[in-house]
PDB file of N, CA and C in Angstrom:
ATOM      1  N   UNK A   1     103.275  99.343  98.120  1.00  0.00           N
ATOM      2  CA  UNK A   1     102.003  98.663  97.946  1.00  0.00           C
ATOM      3  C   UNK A   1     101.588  98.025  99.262  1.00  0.00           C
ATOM      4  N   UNK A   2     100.106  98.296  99.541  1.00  0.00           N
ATOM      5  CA  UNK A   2      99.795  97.370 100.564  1.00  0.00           C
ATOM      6  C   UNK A   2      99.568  95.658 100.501  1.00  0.00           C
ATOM      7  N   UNK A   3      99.336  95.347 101.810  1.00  0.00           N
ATOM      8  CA  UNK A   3      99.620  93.820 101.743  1.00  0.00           C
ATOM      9  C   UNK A   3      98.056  93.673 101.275  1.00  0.00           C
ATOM     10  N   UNK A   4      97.715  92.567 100.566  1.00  0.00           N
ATOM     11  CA  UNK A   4      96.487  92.293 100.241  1.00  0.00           C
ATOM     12  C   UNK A   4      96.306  90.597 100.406  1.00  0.00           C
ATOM     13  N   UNK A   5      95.184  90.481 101.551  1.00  0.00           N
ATOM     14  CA  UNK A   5      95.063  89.196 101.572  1.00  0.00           C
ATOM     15  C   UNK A   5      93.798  88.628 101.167  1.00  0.00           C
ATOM     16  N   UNK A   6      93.383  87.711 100.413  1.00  0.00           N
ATOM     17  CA  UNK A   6      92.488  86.937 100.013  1.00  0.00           C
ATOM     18  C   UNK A   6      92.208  85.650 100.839  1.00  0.00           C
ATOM     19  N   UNK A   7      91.048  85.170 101.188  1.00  0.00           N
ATOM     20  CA  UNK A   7      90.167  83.922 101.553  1.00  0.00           C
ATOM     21  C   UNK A   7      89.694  83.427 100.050  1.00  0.00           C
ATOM     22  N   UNK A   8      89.953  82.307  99.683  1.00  0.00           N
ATOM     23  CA  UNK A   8      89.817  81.766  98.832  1.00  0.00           C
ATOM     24  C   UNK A   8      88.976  80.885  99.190  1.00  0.00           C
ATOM     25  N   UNK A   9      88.013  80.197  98.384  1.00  0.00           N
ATOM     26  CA  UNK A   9      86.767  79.297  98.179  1.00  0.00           C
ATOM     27  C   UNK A   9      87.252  78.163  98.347  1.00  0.00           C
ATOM     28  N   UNK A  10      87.006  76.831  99.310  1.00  0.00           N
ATOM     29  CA  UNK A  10      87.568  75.640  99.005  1.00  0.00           C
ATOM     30  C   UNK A  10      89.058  75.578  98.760  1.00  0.00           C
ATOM     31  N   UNK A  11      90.065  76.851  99.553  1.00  0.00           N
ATOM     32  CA  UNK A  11      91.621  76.712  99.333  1.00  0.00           C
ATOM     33  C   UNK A  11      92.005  77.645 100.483  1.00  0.00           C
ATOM     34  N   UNK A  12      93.496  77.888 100.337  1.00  0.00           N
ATOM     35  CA  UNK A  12      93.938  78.677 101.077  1.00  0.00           C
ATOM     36  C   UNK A  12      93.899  79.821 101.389  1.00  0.00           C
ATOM     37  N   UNK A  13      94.669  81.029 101.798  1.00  0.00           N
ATOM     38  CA  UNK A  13      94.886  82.009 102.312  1.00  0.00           C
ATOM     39  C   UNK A  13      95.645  82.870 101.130  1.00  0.00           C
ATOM     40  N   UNK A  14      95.068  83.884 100.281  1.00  0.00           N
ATOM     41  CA  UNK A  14      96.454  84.482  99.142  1.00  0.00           C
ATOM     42  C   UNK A  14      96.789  85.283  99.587  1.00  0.00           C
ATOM     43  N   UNK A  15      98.302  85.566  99.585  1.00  0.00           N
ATOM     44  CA  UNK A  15      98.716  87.215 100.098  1.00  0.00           C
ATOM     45  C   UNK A  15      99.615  87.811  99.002  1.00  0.00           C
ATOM     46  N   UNK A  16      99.320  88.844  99.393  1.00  0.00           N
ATOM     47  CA  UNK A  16      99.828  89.355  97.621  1.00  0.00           C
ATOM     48  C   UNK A  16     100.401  90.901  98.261  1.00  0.00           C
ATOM     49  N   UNK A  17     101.826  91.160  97.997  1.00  0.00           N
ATOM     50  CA  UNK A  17     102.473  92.555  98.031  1.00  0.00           C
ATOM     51  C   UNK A  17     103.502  92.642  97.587  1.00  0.00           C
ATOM     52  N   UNK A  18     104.324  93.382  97.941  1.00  0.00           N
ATOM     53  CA  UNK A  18     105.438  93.922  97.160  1.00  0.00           C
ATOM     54  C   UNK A  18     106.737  94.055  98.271  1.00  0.00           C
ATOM     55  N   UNK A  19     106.149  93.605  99.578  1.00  0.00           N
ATOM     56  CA  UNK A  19     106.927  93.514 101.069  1.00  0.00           C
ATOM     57  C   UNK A  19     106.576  92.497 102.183  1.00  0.00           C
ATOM     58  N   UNK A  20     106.066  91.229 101.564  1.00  0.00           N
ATOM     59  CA  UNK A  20     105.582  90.145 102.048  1.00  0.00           C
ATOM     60  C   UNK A  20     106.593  90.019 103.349  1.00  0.00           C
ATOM     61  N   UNK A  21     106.093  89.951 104.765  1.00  0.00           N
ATOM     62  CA  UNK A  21     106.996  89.692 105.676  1.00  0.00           C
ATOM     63  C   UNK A  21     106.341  88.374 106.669  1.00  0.00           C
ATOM     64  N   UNK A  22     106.909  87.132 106.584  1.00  0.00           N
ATOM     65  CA  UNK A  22     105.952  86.339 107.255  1.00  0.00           C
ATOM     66  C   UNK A  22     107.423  85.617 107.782  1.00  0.00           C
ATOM     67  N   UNK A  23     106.621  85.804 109.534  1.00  0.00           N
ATOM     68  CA  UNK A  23     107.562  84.852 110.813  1.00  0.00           C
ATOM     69  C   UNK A  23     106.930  83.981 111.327  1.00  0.00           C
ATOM     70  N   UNK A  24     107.933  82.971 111.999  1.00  0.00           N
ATOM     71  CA  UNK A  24     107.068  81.806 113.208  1.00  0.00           C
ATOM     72  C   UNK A  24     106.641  82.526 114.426  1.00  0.00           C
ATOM     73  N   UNK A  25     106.102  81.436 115.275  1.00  0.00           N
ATOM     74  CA  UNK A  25     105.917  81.708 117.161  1.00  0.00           C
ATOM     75  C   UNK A  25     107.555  82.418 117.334  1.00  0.00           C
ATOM     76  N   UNK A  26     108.599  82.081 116.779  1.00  0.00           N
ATOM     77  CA  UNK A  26     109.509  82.942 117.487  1.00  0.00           C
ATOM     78  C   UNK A  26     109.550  84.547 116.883  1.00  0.00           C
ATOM     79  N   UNK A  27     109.194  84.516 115.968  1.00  0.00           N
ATOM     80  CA  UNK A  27     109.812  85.697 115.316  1.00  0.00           C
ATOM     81  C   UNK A  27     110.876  85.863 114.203  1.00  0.00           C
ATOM     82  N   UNK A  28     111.253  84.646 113.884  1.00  0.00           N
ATOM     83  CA  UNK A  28     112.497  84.416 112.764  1.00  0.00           C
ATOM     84  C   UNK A  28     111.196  84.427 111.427  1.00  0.00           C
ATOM     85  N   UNK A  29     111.795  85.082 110.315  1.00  0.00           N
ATOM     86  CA  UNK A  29     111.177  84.914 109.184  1.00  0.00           C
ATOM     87  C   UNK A  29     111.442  84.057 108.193  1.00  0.00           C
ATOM     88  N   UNK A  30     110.541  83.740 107.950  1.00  0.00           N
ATOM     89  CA  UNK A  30     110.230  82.579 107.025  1.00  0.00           C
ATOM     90  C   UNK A  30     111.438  83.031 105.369  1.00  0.00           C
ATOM     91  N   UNK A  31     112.108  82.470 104.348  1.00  0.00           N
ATOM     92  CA  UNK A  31     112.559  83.052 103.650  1.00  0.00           C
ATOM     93  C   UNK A  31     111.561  82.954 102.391  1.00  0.00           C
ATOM     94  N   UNK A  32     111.145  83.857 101.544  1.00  0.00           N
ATOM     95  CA  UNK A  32     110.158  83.618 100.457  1.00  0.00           C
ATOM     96  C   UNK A  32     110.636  83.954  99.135  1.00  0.00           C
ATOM     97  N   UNK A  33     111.777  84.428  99.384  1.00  0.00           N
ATOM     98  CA  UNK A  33     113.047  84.490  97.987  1.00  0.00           C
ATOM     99  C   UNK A  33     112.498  85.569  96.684  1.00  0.00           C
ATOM    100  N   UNK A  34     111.992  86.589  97.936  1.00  0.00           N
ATOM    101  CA  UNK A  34     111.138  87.924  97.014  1.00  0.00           C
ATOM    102  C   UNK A  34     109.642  87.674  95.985  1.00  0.00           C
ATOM    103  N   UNK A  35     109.402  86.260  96.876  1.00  0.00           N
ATOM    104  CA  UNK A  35     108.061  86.363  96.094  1.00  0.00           C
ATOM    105  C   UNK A  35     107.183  87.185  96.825  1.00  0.00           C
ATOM    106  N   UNK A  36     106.126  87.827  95.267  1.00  0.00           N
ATOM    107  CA  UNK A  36     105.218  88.586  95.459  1.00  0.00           C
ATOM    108  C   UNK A  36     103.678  88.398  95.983  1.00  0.00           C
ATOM    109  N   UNK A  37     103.743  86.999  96.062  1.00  0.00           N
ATOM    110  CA  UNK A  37     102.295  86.350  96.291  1.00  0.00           C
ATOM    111  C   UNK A  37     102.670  84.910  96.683  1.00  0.00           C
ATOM    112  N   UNK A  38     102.084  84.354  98.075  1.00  0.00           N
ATOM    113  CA  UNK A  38     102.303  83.458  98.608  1.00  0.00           C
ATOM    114  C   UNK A  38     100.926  83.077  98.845  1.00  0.00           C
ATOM    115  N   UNK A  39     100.311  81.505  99.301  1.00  0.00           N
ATOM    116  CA  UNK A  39      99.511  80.908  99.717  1.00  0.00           C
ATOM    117  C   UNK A  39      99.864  80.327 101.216  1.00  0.00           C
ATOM    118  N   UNK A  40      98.724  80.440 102.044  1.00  0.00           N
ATOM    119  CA  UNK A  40      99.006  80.192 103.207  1.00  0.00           C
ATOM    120  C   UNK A  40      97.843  79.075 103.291  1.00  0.00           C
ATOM    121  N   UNK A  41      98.308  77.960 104.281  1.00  0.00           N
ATOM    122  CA  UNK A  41      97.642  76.661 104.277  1.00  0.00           C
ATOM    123  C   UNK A  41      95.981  76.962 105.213  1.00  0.00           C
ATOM    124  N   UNK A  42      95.379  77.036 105.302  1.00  0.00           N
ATOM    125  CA  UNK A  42      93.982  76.918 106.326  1.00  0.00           C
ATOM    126  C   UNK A  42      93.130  75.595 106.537  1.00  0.00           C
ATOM    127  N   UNK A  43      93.582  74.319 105.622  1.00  0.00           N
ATOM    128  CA  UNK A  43      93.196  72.841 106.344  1.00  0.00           C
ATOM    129  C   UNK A  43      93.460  72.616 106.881  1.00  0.00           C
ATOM    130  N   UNK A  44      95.024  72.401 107.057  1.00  0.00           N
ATOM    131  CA  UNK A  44      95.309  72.021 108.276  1.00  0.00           C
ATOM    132  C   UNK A  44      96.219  70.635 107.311  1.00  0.00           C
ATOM    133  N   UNK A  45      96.106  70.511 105.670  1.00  0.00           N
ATOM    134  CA  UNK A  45      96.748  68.909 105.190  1.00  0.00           C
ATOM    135  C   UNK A  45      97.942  69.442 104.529  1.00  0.00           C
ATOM    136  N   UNK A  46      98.364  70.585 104.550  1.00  0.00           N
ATOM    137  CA  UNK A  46      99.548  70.326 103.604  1.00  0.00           C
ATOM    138  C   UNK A  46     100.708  70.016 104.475  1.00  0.00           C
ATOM    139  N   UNK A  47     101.753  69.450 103.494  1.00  0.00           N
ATOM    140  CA  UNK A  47     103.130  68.894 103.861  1.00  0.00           C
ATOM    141  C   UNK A  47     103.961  70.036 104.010  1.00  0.00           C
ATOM    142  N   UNK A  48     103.520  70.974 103.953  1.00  0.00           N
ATOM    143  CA  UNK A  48     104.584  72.556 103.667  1.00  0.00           C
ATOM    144  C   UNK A  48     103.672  73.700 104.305  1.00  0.00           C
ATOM    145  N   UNK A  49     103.370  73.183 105.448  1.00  0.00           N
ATOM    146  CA  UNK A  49     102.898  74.261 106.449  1.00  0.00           C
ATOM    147  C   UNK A  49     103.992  75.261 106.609  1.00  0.00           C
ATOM    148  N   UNK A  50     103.569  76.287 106.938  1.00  0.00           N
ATOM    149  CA  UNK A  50     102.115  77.398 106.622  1.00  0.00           C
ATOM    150  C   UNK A  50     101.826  77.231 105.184  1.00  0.00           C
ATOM    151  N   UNK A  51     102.893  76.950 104.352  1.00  0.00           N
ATOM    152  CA  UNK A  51     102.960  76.987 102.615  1.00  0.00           C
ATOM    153  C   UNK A  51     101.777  75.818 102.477  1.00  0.00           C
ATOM    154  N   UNK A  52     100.495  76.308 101.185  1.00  0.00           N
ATOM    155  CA  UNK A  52      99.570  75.541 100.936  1.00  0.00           C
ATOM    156  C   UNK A  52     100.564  74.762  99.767  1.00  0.00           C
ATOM    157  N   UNK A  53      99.714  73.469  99.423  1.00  0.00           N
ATOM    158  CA  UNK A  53     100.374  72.599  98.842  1.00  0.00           C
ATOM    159  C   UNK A  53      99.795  72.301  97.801  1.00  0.00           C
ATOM    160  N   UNK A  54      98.301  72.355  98.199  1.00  0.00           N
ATOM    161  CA  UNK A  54      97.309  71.992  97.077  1.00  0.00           C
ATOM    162  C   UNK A  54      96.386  70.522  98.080  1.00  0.00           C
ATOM    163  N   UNK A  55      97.034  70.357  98.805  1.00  0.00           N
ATOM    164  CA  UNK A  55      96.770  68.930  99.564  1.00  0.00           C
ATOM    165  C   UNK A  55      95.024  69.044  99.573  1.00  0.00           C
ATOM    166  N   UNK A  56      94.690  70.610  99.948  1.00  0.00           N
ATOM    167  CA  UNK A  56      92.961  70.644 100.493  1.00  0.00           C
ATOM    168  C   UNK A  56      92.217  70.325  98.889  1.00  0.00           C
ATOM    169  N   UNK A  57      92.227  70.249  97.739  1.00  0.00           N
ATOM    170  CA  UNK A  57      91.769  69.709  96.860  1.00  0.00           C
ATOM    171  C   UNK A  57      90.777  68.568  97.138  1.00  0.00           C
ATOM    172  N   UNK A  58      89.666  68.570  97.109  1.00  0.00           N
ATOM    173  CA  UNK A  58      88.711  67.455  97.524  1.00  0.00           C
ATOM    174  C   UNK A  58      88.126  66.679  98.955  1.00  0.00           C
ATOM    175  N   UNK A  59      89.003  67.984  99.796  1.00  0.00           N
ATOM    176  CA  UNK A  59      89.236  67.328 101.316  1.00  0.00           C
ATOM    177  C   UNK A  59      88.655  68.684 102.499  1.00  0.00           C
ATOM    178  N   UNK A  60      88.607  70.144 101.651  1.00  0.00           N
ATOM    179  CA  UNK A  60      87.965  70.911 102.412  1.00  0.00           C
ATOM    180  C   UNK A  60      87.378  71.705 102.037  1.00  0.00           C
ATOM    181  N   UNK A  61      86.093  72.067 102.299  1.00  0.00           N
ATOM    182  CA  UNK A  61      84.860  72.846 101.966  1.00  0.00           C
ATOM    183  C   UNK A  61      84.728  74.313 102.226  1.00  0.00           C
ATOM    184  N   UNK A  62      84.436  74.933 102.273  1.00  0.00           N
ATOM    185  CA  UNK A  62      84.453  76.652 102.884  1.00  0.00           C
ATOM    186  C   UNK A  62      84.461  77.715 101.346  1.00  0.00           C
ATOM    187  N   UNK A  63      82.703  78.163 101.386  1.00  0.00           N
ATOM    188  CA  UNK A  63      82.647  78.840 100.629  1.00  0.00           C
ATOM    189  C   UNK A  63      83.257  80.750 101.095  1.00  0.00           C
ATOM    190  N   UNK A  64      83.904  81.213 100.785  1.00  0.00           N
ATOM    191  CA  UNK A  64      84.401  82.177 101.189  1.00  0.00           C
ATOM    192  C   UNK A  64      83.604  83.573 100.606  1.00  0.00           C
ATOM    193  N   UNK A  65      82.697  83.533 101.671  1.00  0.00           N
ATOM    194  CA  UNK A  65      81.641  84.763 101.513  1.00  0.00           C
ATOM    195  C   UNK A  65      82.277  85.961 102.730  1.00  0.00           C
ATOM    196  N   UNK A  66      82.430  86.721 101.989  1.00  0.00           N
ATOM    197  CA  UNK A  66      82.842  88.754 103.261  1.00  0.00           C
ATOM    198  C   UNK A  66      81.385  88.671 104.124  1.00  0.00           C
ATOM    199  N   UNK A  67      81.503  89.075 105.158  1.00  0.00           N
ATOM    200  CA  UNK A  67      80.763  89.683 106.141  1.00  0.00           C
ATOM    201  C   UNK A  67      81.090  90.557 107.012  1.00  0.00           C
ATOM    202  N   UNK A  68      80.667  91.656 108.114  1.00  0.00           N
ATOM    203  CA  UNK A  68      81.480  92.025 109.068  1.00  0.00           C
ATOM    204  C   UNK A  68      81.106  91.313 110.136  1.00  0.00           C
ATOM    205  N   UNK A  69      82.232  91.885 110.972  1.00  0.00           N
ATOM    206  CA  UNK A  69      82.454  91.187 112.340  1.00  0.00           C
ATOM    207  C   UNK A  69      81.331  92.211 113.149  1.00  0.00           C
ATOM    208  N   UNK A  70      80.937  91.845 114.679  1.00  0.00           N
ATOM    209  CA  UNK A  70      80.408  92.668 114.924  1.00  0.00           C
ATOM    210  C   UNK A  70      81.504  93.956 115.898  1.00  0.00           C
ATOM    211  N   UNK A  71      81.264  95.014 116.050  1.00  0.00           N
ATOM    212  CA  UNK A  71      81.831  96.257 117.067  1.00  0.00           C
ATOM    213  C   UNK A  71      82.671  95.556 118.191  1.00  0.00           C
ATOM    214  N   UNK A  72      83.848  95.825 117.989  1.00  0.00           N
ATOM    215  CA  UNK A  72      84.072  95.090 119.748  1.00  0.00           C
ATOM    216  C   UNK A  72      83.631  95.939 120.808  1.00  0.00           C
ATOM    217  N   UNK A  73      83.631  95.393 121.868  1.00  0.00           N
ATOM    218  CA  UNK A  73      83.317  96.344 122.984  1.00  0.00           C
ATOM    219  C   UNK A  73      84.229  96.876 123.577  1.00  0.00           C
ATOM    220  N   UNK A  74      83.992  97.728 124.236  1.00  0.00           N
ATOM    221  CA  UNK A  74      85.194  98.676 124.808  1.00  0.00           C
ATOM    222  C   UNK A  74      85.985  97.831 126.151  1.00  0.00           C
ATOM    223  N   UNK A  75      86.782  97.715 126.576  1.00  0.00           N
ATOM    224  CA  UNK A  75      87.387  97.268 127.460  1.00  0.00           C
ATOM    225  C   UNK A  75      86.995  97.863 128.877  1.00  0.00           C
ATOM    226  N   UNK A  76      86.981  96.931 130.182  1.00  0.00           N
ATOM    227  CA  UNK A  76      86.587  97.584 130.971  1.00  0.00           C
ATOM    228  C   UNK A  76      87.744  97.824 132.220  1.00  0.00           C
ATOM    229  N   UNK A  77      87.481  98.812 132.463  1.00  0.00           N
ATOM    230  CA  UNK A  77      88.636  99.429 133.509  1.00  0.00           C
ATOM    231  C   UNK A  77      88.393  98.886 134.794  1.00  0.00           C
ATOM    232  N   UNK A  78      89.856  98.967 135.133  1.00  0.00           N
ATOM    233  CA  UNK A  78      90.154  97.742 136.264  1.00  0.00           C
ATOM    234  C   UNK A  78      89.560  97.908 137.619  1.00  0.00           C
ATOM    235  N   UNK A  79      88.607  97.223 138.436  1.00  0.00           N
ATOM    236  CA  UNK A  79      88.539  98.042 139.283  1.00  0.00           C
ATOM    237  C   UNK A  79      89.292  98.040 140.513  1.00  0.00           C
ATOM    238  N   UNK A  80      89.343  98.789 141.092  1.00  0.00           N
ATOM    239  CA  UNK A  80      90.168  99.247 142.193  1.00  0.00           C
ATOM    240  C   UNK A  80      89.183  99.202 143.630  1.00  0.00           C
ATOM    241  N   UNK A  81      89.931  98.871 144.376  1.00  0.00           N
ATOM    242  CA  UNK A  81      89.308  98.453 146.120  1.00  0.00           C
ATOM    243  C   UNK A  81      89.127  99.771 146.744  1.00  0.00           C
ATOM    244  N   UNK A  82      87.859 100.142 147.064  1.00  0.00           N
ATOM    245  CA  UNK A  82      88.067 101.448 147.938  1.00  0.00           C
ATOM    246  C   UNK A  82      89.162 101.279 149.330  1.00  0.00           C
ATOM    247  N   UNK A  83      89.426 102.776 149.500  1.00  0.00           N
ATOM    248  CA  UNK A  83      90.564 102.628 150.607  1.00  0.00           C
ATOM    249  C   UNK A  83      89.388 102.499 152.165  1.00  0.00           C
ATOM    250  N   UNK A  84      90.048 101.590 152.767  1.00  0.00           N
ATOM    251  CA  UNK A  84      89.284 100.993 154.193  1.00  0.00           C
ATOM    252  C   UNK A  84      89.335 102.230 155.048  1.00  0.00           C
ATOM    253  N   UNK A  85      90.327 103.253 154.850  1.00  0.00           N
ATOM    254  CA  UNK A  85      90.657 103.903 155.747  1.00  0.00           C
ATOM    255  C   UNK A  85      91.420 103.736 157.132  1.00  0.00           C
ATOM    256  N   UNK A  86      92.129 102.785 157.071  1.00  0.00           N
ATOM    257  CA  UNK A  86      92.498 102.154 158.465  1.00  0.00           C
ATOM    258  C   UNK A  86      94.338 102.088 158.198  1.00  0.00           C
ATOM    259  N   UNK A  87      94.121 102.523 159.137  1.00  0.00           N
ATOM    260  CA  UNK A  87      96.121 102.411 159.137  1.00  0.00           C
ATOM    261  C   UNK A  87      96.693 101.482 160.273  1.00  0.00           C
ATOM    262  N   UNK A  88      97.824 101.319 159.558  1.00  0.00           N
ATOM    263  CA  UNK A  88      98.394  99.924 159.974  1.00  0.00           C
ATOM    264  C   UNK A  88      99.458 100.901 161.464  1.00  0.00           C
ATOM    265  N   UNK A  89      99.750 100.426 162.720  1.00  0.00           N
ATOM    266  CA  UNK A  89     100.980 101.028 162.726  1.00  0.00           C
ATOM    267  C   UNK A  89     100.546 101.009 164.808  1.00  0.00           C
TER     268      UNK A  89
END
């Protein structure tokens, strides 16, 4: 199953699969004891960061409407110094 994540209205982050894999800045993983659906914090108040707590209850707003992003742009290639033609020697 794929990972499926939800933006929730006035709450957190839902993620929902069947192979939930979530690490810190280092790379060690978090242990989630085979749960299938976790909440991830996006106020910024719970006591159990990244884990939501419930803390944003009455404290943060965000109606969670889909939109797209716009196209990124293509990256631009590096430029390079023409050669002077001049030799060293």
């Amino acid at each position: 199953m794929s990972i499926k994540l939800t933006v929730l209205s006035n709450g957190s982050l839902r993620v929902e699969g069947t192979d939930i894999e979530l690490v810190d800045a280092q790379g060690q993983p978090y242990g989630l004891g085979g749960r299938e659906r976790i909440s991830i914090c996006r106020c910024g108040l719970s006591n159990q960061k990244p884990f939501c707590d419930g803390s944003h209850k009455g404290h943060f707003e965000h109606a969670a409407v889909a939109f797209d992003l716009p196209t990124p742009k293509p990256a631009t290639p590096p430029v390079t110094p023409p050669n002077s033609g001049t030799t060293l020697g």
